[in-house]
Protein backbone atom coordinates (compact mmCIF):
# COMPACT_ATOMS: atom_id res chain seq x y z
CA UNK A 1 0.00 0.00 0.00
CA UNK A 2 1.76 3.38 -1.19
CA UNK A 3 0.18 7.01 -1.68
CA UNK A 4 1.38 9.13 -3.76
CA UNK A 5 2.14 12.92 -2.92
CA UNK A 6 3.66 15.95 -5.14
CA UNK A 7 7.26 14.99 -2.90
CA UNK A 8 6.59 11.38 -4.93
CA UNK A 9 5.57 8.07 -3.34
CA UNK A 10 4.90 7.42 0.19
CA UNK A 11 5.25 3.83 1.51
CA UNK A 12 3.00 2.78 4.16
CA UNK A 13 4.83 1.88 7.53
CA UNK A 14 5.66 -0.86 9.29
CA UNK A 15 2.63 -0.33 12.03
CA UNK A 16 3.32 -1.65 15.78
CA UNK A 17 1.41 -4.95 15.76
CA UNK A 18 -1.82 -4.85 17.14
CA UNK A 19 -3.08 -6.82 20.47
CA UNK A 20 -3.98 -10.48 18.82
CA UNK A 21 -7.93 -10.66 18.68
CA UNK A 22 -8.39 -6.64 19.76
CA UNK A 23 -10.94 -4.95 17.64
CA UNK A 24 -13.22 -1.82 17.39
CA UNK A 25 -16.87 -1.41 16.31
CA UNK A 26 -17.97 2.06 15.50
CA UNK A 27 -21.11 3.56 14.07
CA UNK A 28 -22.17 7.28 13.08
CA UNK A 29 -22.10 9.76 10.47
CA UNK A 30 -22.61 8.67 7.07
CA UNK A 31 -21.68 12.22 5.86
CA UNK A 32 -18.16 10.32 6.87
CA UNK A 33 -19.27 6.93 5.91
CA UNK A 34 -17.44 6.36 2.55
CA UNK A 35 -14.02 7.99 4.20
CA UNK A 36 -14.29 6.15 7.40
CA UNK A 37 -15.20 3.13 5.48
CA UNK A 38 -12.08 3.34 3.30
CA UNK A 39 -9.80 3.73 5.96
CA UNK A 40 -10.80 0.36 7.68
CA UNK A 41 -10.14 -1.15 4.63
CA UNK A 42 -6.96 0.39 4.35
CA UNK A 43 -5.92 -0.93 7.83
CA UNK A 44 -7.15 -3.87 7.56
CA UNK A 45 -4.33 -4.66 5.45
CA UNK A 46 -0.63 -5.16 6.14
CA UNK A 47 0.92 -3.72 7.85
CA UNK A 48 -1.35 -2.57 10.01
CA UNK A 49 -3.42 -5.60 10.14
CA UNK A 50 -6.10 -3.84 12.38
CA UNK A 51 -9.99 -5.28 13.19
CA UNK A 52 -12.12 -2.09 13.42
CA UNK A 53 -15.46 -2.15 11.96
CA UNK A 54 -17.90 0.68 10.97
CA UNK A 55 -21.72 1.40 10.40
CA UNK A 56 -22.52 4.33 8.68
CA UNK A 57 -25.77 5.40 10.44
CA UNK A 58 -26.14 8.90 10.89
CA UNK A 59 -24.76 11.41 13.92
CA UNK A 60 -27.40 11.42 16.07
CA UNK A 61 -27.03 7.19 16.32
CA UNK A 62 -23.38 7.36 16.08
CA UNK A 63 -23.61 9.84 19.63
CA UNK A 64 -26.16 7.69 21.06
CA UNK A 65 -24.69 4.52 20.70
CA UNK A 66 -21.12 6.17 22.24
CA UNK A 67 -23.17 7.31 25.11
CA UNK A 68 -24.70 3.75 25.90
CA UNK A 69 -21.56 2.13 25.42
CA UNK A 70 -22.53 -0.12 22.07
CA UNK A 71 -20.06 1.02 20.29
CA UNK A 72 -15.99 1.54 21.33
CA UNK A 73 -15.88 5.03 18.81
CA UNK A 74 -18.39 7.07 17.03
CA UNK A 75 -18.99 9.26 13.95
CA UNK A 76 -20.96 12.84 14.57
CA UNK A 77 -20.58 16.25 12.35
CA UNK A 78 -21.83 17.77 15.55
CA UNK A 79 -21.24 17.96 19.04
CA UNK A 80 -23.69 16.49 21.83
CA UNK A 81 -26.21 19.13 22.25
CA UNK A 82 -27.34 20.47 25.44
CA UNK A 83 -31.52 19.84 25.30
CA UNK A 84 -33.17 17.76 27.41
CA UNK A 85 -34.32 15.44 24.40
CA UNK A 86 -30.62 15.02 22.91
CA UNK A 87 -28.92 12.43 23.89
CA UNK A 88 -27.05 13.12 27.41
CA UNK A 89 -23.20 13.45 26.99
CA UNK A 90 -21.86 10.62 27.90
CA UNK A 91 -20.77 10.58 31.87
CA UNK A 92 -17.32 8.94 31.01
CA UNK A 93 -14.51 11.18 29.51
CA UNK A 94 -14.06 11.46 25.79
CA UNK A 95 -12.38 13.20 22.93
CA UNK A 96 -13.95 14.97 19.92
CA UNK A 97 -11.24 14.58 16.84
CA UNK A 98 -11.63 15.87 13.59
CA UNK A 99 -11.35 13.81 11.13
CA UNK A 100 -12.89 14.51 7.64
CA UNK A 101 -13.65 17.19 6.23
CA UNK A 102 -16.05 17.63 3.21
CA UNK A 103 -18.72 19.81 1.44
CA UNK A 104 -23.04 19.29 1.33
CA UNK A 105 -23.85 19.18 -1.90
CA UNK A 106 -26.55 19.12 -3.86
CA UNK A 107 -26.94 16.05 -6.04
CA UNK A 108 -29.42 16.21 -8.96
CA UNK A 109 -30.94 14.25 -11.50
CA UNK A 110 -32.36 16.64 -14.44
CA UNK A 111 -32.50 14.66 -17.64
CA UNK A 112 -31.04 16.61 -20.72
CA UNK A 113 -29.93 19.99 -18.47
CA UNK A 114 -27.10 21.67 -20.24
CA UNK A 115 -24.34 22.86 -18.15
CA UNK A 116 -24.00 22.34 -14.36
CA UNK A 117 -27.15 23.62 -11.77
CA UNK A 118 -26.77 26.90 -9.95
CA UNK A 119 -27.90 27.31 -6.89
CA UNK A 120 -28.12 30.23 -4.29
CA UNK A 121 -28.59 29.70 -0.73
CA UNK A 122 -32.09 31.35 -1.33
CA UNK A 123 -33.07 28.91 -3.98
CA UNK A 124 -31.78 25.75 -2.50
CA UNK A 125 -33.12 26.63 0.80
CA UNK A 126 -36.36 27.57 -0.96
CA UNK A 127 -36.35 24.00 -2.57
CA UNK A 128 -35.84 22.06 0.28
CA UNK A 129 -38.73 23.98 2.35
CA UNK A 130 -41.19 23.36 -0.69
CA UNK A 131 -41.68 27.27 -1.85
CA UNK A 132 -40.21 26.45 -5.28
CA UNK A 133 -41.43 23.48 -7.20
CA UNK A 134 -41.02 23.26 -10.13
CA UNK A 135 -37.31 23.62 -11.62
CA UNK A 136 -38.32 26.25 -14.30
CA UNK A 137 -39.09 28.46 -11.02
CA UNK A 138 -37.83 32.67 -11.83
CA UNK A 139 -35.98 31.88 -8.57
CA UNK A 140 -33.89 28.86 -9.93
CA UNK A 141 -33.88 30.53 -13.45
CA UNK A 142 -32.53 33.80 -11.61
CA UNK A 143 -29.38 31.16 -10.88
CA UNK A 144 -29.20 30.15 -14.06
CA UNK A 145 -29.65 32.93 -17.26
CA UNK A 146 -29.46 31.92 -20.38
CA UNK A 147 -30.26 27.97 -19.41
CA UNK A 148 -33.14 26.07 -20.35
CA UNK A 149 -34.63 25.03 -17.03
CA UNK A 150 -37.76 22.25 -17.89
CA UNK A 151 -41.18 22.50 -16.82
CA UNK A 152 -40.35 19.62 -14.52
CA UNK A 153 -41.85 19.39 -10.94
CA UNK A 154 -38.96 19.16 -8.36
CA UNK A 155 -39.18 16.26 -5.66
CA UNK A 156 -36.39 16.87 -2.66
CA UNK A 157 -35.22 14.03 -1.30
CA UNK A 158 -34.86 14.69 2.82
CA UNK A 159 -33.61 12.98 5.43
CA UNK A 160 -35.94 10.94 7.63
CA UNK A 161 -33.56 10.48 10.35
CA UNK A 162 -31.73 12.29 13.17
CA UNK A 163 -28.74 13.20 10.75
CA UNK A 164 -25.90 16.16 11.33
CA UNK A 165 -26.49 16.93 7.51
CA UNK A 166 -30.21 17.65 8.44
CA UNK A 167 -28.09 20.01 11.24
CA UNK A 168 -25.65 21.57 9.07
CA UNK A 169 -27.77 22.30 6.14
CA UNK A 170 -30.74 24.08 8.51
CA UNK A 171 -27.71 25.92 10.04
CA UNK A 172 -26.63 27.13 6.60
CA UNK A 173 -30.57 28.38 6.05
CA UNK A 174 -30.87 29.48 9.19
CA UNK A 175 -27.60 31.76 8.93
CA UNK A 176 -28.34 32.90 5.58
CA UNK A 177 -32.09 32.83 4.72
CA UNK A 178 -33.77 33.39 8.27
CA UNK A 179 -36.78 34.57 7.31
CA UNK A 180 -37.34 32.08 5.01
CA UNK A 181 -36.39 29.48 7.50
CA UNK A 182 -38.73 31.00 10.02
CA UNK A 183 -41.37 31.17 7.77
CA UNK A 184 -41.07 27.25 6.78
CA UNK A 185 -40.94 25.71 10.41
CA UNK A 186 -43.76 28.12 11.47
CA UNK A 187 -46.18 27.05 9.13
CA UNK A 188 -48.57 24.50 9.85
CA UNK A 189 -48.19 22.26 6.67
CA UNK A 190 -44.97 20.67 7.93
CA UNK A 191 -44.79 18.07 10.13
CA UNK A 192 -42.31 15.82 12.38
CA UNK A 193 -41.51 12.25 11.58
CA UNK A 194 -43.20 9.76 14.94
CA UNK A 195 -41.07 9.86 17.63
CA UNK A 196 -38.54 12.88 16.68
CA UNK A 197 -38.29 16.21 18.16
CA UNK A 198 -41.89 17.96 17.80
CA UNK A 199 -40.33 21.77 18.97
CA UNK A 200 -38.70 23.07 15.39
CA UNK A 201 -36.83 26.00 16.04
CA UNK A 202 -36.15 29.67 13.83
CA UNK A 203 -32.93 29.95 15.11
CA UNK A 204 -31.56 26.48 16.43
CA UNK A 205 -30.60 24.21 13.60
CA UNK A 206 -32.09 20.47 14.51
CA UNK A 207 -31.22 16.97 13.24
CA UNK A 208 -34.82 15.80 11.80
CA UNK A 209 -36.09 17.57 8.83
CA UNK A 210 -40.07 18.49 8.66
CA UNK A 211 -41.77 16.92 6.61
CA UNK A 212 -43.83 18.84 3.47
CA UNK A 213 -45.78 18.08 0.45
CA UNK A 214 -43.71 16.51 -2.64
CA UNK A 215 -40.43 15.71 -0.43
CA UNK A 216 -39.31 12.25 -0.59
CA UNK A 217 -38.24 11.05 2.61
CA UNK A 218 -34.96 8.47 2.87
CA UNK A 219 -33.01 6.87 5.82
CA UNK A 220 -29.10 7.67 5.54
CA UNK A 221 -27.19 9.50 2.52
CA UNK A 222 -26.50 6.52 0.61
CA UNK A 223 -30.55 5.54 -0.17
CA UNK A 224 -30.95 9.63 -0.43
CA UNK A 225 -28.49 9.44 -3.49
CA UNK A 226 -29.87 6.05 -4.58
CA UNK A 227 -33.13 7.34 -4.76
CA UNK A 228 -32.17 10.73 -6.91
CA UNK A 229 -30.10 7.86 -9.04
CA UNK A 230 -33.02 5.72 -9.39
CA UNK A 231 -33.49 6.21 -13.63
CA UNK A 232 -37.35 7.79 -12.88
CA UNK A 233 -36.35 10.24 -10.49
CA UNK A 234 -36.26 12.86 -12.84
CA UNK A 235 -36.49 16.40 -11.27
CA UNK A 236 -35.37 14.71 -7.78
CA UNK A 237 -32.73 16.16 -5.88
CA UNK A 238 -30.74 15.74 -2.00
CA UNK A 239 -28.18 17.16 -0.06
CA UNK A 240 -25.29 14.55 0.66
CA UNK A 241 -21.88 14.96 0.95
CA UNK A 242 -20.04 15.05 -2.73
CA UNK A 243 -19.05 11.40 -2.55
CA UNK A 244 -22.05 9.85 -2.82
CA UNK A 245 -22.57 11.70 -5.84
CA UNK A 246 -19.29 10.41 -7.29
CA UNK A 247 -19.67 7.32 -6.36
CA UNK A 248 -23.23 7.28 -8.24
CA UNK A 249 -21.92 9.83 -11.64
CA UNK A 250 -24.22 12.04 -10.97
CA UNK A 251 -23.54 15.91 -10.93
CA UNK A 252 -23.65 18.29 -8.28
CA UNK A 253 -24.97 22.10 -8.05
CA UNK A 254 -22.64 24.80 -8.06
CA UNK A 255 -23.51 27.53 -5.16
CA UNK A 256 -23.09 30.79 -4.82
CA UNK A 257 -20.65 31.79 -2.21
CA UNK A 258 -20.44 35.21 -0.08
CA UNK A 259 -18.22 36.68 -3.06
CA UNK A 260 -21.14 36.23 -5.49
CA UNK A 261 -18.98 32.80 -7.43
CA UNK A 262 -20.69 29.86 -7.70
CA UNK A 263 -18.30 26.97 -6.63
CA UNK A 264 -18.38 23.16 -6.88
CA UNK A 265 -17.29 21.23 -3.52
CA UNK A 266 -13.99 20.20 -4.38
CA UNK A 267 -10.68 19.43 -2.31
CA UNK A 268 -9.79 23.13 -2.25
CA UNK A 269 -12.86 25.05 -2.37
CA UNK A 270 -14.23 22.82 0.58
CA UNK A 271 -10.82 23.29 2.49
CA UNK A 272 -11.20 27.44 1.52
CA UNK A 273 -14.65 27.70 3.30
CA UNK A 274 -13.32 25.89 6.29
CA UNK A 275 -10.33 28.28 6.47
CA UNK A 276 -12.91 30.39 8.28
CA UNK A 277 -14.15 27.75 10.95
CA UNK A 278 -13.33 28.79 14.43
CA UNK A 279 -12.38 25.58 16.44
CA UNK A 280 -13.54 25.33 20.31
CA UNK A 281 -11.97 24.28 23.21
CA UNK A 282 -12.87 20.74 22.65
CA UNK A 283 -12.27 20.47 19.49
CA UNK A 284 -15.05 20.64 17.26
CA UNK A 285 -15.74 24.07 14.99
CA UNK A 286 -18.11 27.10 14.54
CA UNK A 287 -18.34 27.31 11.21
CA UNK A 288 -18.36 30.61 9.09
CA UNK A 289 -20.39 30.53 5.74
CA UNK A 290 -20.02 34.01 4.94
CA UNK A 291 -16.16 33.62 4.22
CA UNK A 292 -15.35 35.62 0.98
CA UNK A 293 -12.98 34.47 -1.93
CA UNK A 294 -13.54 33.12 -5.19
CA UNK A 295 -12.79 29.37 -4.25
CA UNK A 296 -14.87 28.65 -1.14
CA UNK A 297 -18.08 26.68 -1.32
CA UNK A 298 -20.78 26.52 1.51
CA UNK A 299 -22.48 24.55 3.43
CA UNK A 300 -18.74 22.78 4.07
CA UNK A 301 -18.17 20.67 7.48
CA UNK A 302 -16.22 18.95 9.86
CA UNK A 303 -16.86 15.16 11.02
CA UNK A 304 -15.58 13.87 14.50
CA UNK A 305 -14.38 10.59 16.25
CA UNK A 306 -15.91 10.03 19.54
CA UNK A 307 -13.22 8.63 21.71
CA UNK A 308 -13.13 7.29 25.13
CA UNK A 309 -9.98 8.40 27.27
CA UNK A 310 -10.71 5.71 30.10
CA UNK A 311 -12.68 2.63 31.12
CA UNK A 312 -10.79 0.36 27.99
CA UNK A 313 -7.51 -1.54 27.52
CA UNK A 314 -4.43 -0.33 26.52
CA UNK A 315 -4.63 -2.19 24.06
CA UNK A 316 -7.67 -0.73 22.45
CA UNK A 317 -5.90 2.37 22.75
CA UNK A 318 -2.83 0.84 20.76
CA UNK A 319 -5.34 0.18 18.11
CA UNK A 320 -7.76 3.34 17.90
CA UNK A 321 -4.62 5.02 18.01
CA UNK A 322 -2.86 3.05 15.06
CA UNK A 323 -5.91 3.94 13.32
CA UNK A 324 -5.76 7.48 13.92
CA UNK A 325 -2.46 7.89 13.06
CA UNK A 326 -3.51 6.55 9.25
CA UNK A 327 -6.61 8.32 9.07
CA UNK A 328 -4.73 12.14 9.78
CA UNK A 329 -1.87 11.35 7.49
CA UNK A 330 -1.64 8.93 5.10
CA UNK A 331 -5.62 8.45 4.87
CA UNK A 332 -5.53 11.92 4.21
CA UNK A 333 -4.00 12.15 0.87
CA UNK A 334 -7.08 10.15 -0.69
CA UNK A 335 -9.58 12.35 0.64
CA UNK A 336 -9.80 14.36 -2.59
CA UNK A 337 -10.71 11.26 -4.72
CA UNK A 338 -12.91 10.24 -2.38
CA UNK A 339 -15.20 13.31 -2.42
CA UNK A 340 -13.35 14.85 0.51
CA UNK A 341 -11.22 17.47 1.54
CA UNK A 342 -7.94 16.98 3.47
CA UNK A 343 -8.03 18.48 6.74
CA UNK A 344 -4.57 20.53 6.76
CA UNK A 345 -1.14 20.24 8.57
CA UNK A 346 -3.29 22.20 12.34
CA UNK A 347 -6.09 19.49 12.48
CA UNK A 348 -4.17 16.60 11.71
CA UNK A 349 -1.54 16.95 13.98
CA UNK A 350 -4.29 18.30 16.86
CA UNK A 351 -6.26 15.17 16.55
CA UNK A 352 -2.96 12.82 16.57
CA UNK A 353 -1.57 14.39 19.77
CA UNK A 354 -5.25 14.38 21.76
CA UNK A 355 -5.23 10.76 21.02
CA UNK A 356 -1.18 10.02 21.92
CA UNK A 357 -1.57 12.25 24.81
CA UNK A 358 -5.42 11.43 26.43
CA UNK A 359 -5.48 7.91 25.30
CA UNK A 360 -3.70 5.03 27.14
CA UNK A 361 -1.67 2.81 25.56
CA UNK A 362 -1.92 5.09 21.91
CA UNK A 363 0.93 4.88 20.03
CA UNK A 364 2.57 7.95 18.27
CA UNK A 365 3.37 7.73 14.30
CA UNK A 366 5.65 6.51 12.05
CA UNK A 367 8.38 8.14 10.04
CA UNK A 368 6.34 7.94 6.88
CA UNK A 369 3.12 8.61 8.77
CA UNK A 370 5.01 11.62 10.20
CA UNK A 371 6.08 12.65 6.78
CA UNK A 372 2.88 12.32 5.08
CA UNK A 373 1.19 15.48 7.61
CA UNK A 374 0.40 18.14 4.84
CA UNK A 375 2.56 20.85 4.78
CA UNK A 376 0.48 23.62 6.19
CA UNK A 377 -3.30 25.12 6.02
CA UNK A 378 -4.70 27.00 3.79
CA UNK A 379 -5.36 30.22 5.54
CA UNK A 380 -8.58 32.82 5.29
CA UNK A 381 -6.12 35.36 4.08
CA UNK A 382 -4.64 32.99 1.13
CA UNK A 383 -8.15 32.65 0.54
CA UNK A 384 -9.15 35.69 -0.15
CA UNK A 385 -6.58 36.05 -2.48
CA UNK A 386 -7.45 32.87 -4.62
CA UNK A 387 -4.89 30.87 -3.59
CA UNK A 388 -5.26 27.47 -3.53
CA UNK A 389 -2.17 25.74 -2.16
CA UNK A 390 -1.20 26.49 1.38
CA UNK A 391 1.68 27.95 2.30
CA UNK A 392 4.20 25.19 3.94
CA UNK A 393 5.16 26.08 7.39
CA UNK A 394 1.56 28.23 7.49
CA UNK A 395 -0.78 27.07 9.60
CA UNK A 396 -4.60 28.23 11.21
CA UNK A 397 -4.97 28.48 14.69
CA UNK A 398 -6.21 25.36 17.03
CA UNK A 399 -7.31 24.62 20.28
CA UNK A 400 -4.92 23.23 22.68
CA UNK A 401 -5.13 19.95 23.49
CA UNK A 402 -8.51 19.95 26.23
CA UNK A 403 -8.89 18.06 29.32
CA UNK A 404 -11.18 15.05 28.21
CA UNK A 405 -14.60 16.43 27.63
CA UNK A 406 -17.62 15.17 30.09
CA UNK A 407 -21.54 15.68 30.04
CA UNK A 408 -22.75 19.94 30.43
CA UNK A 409 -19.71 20.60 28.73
CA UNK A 410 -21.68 21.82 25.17
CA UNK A 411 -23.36 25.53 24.95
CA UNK A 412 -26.51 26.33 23.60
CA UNK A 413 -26.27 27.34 20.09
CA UNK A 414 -22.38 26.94 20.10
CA UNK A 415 -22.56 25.63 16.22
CA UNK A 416 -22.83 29.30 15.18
CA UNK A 417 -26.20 29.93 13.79
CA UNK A 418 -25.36 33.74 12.53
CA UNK A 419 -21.78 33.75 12.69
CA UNK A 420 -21.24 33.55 8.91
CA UNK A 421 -24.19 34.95 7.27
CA UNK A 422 -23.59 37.35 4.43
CA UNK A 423 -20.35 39.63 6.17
CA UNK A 424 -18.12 39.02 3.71
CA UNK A 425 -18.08 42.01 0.37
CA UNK A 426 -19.63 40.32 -2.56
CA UNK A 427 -17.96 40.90 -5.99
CA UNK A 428 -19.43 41.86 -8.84
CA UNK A 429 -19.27 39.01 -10.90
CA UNK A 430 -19.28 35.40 -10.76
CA UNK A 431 -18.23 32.28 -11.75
CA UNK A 432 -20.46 30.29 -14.62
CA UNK A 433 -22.33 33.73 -15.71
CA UNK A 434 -24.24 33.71 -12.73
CA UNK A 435 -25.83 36.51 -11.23
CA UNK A 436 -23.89 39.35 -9.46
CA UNK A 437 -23.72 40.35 -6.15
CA UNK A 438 -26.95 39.93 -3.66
CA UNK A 439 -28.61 36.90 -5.73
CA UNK A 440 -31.72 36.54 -6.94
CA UNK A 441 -34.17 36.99 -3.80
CA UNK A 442 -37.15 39.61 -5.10
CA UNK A 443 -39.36 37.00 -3.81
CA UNK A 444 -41.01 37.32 -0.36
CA UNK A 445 -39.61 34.47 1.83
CA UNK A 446 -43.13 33.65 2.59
CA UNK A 447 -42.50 31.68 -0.74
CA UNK A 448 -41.80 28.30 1.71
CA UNK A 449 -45.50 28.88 2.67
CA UNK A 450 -47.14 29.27 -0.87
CA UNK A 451 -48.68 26.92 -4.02
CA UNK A 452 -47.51 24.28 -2.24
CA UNK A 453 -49.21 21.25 -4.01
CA UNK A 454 -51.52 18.85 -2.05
CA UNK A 455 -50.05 15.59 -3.23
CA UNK A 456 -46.63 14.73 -2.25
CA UNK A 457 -46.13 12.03 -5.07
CA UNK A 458 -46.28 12.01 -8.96
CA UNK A 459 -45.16 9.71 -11.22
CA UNK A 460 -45.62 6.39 -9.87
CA UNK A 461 -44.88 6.98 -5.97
CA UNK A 462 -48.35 7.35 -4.79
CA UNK A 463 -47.83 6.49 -1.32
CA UNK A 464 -48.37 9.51 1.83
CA UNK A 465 -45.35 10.72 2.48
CA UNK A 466 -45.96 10.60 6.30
CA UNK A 467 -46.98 6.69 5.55
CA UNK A 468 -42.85 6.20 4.23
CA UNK A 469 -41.90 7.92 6.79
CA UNK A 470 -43.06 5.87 9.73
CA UNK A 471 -41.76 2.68 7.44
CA UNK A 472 -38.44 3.77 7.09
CA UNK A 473 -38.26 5.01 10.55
CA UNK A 474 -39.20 1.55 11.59
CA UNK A 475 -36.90 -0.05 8.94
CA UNK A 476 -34.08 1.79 9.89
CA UNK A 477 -34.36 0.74 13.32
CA UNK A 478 -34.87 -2.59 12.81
CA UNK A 479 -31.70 -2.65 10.23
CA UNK A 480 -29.92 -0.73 13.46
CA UNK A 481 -30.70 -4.13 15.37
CA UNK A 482 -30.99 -1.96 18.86
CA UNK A 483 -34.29 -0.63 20.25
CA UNK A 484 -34.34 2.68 21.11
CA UNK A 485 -36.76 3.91 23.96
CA UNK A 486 -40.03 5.82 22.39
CA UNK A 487 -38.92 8.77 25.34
CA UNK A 488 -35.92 9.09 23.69
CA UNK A 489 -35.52 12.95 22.26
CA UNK A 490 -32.52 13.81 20.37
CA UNK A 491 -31.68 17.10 18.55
């Protein structure tokens, strides 16, 4: 197993041996599935030789199972969240570390579109709280001049569980379309999904997504992008992260940034936007989706592994830690053909000393793991500018390594709903002969509210969409193999 780099060709080490028989079962975030996923199958071979396992669930399961002890790691793009129906922090100490990074996109299926989709935050917010439907909308075609949108009704795929993309992509509406946001989750023609949080919020980003008239609702990213990939899904579109789309061929929107470009989620426009994330003193980020330049793309985010700092063998650490080490170097280099972006030189080498220094029996890295760290970060000033290398030796700021983290340790509203919004200048141009600064939002945001139709189906998929709700709820739990208590509340 070797990775190549710009220096040339770096050969994996020769790993300490694992503990005979140790391994580690984790479950979470399927915004990080596909990376996660990789790396287990990149350890699993010599010479690591490691037994660590992974579901890709969603956050909310991913902190819930960590918390109960089901799991030895999990997965979450967000912290634990201090309501009383979230899922308590777990009482034993732990370790948020950052470990992917990657862009929501929007992955659509429009049969015989020319040229990529454009979407502002106003229209793809719009979309995904039912205001616009139909994809030859003024609002989408204010995105797009000059392209021939079809008179094709648009079906949004959402996610039916407790997911940090449902999270981070109400945070991203909430910062930057707030009325329209607050006009959605006041009206009453949405509803909640049995059993999830019934008290939507304006201003506090949650992980269920209301339900509305012509949204398709899907359990986990990968059957949200099966379902948009399904051959009659025309017109159907979801927010996933950018891999699933790869994975699938299918193409994602372009999005207007702060700066007025509209910017695919690659490596470096994903790593641009984060530039502007503010990390916290245990270790996750506030993110910023007003930073300005002409390569940053929004919504971008952070994922985290959950990790314990007592009550296991050393020899567990040994192996998380092994794992680690891979996943913040050498795993790093195949982020970008995975649909990811690296982290940068700060966050790797953060995450590798919490684990060497919190974790007993961890192990530190290699002299190729060590030489595969990326050279620097990419920083909000080199941004700006339009750079898109970092600067070796240049790195963003980062917490210090924290005391392990315990329960009442998060603060209310600490993921930054209006930190970003719109601060940054916009230029006067953009990218793909889009519109200029300010977008196209004429419309009154009551637009989530209006000609909403009264069947949620067309096409062939005449069941209620509350009816597929409740089945995949059920499904998903059953496929989960662990009963969860009806009480149970989670943001």
């Amino acid at each position: 197993m070797a990775i190549s780099t710009v220096a040339g060709t770096i050969v994996a080490p020769a790993a300490p041996a694992a503990a005979s028989g140790v391994g580690l079962l984790g479950a979470g975030s399927s915004f990080a599935g596909p990376e996660i996923s990789q790396w287990t199958i990149d350890t699993s071979k010599a010479p690591y030789n490691l037994n660590i396992a992974y579901t890709s669930s969603s956050s909310a399961d991913g902190r819930y199972e960590f918390a109960g002890q089901t799991v030895d790691y999990g997965v979450t793009d967000i912290e634990y969240q201090p309501y009383p129906f979230d899922t308590a922090s777990p009482k034993f100490p732990f370790i948020y570390v950052p470990v992917t990074a990657g862009g929501l996109s929007f992955m659509y299926h429009i049969a015989g579109l020319s040229g990529t989709l454009q979407l502002s935050s106003y229209s793809a917010c719009a979309i995904f709280t039912g205001g616009v439907t139909n994809w030859d909308s003024p609002v989408i075609q204010a995105d797009n001049p000059g392209v021939s949108l079809p008179d094709l009704e648009i079906h949004p795929v959402i996610r039916s569980d407790l997911s940090g993309t449902n999270f981070v992509f109400q945070e991203w509406c909430i910062d930057e379309e707030p009325a329209l946001w607050s006009s959605f989750v006041n009206s009453p023609t949405v509803e909640n999904y049995p059993g999830q949080v019934g008290d939507l919020s304006a201003t506090q980003p949650r992980s269920d997504w209301p339900i509305f008239p012509n949204a398709i609702s899907q359990s986990g990213s990968a059957n949200a992008a099966d379902t948009v990939a399904d051959p009659d899904s025309d017109g159907y579109i979801t927010a996933v992260e950018t891999a699933y789309a790869l994975q699938r061929g299918f193409p994602v929107a372009s999005v207007k940034n702060a700066s007025g470009y509209y910017t695919q989620p690659t490596a470096v426009d994903v790593a641009s936007a984060l530039a502007y994330a503010t990390q916290q003193p245990n270790g996750t980020h506030i993110l910023n989706f007003g930073g300005i330049g002409p390569h940053v793309y929004n919504p971008s985010t952070y994922s985290y592994m959950l990790i314990p700092t007592t009550g296991w063998s050393a020899a567990k650490g040994n192996v998380i830690s092994q794992f680690v080490d891979y996943d913040l170097t050498l795993g790093q280099h195949e982020a970008p053909e995975i649909g990811y972006a690296s982290l940068g030189l700060s966050l790797e080498r953060y995450g590798v000393n919490q684990v060497e220094s919190l974790v007993a029996g961890a192990v530190g890295t290699t002299s190729p793991e060590a030489a595969a760290y990326a050279c620097g970060d990419l920083t909000p000033a080199e941004v700006q500018a339009g750079q898109t290398q970092p600067t070796c030796g240049v790195v963003n700021a980062t917490a210090t390594t924290p005391a392990s983290t315990n329960a009442g340790s998060t603060v209310p509203g600490s993921r930054g709903a209006g930190v970003g919004g719109n601060s940054g200048a916009e230029a006067s141009s953009s990218v793909g002969g889009g519109s200029a600064a300010g977008g196209p939002v004429p419309a009154d945001p009551a637009v989530s509210l209006s000609g909403i139709p009264g069947l949620a189906f067309t096409g062939g998929r005449p069941i209620p969409i509350a009816a597929t709700g409740g089945m995949l709820f059920v499904v998903g739990f059953l496929a989960r193999r662990r009963l969860r208590a009806r009480s149970m509340r989670r943001v």
